[in-house]
Protein backbone atom coordinates (compact mmCIF):
# COMPACT_ATOMS: atom_id res chain seq x y z
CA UNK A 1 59.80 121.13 -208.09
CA UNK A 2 60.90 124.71 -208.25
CA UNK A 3 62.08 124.34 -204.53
CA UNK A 4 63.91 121.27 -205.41
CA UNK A 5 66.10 122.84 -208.51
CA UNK A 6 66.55 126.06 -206.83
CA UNK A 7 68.15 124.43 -203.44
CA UNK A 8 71.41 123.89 -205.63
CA UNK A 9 74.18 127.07 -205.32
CA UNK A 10 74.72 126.38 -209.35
CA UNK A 11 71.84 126.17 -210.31
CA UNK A 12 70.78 129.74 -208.46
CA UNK A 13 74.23 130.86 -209.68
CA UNK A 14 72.88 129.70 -213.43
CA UNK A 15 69.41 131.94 -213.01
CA UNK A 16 71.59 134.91 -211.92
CA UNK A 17 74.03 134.72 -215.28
CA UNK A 18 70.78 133.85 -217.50
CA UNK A 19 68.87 137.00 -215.80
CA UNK A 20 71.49 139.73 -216.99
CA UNK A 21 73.53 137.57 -219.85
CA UNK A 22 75.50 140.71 -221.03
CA UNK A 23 77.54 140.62 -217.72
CA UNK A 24 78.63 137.21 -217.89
CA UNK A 25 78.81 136.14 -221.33
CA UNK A 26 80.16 137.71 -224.76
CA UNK A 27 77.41 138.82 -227.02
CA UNK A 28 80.13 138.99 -229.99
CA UNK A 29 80.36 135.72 -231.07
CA UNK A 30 76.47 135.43 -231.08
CA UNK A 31 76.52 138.83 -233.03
CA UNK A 32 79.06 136.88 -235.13
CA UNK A 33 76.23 134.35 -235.61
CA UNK A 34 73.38 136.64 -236.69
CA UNK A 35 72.07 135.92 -232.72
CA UNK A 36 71.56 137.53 -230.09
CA UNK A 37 70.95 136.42 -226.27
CA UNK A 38 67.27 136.88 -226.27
CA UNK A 39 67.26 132.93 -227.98
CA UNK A 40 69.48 131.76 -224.66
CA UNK A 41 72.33 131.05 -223.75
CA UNK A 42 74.49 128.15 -225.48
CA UNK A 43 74.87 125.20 -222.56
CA UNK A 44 78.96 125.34 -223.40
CA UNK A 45 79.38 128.81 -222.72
CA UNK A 46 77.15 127.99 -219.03
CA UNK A 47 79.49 124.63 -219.08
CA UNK A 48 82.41 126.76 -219.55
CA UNK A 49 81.59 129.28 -216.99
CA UNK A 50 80.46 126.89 -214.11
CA UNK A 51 83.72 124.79 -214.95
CA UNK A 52 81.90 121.83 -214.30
CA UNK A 53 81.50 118.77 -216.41
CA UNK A 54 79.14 119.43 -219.51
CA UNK A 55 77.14 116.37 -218.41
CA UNK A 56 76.69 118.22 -214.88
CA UNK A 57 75.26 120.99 -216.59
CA UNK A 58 72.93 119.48 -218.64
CA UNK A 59 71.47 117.77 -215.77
CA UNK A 60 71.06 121.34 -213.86
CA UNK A 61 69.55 122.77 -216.74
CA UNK A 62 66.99 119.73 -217.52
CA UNK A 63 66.28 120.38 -213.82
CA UNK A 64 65.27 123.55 -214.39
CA UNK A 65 63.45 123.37 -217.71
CA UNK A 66 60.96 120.48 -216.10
CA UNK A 67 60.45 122.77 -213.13
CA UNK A 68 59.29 125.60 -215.63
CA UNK A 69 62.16 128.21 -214.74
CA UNK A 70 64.06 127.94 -217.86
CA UNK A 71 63.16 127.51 -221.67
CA UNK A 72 65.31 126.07 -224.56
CA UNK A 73 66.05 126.95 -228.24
CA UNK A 74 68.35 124.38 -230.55
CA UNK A 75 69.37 125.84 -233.36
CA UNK A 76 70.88 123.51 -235.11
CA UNK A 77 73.44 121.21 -233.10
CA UNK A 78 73.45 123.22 -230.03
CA UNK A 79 70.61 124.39 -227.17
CA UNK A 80 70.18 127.42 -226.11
CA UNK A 81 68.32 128.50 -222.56
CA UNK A 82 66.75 131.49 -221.17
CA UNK A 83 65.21 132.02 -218.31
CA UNK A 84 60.80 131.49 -218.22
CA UNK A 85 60.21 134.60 -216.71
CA UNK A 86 56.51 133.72 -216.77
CA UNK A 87 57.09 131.05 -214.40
CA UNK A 88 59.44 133.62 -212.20
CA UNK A 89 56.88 135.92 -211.75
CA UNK A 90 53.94 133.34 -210.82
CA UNK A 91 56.25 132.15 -208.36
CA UNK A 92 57.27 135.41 -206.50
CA UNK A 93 54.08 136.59 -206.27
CA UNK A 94 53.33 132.80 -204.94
CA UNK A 95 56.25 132.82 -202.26
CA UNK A 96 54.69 136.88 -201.51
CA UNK A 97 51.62 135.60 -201.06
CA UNK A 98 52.36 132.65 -199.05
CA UNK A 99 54.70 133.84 -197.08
């Protein structure tokens, strides 16, 4: 399943931004919040920086959250994701191992 939500150029593009957050996204407004990025990632900012349909997005990041790679956080209407880096790590040393 990890094969199958990684074989998408979006969703990689997704693990990349979620990886090293401060680069892509503004912390401020979390700040603003009283949050921080280590809870995720709010799907509309992803939405807005994919530019693709929010509906699009949701279905990447479901994708990725039953294949183990990502984790969510909803705080109150909205989700945030981070990456599982648990699951990251079992599956490099997998793919090292294997390959």
């Amino acid at each position: 399943m990890i094969y199958k939500a990684l074989s998408n150029e979006t969703r990689r593009q997704i693990m990349l931004w979620l990886k090293n957050p401060e680069e892509f996204f503004d912390e401020k407004l979390y700040l603003q919040q009283g949050l921080k990025f280590q809870i995720g990632i709010c799907v509309g900012d992803i939405q807005a920086k994919a530019g693709l349909a929010q509906s699009v997005i949701s279905s990447y990041l479901l994708t990725m959250q039953k294949a183990g790679l990502l984790e969510s956080n909803r705080i109150g209407k909205w989700t945030y994701y981070r990456r599982n880096e648990k699951t990251i790590e079992e599956f490099v040393d997998y793919i090292q191992k294997e390959f």
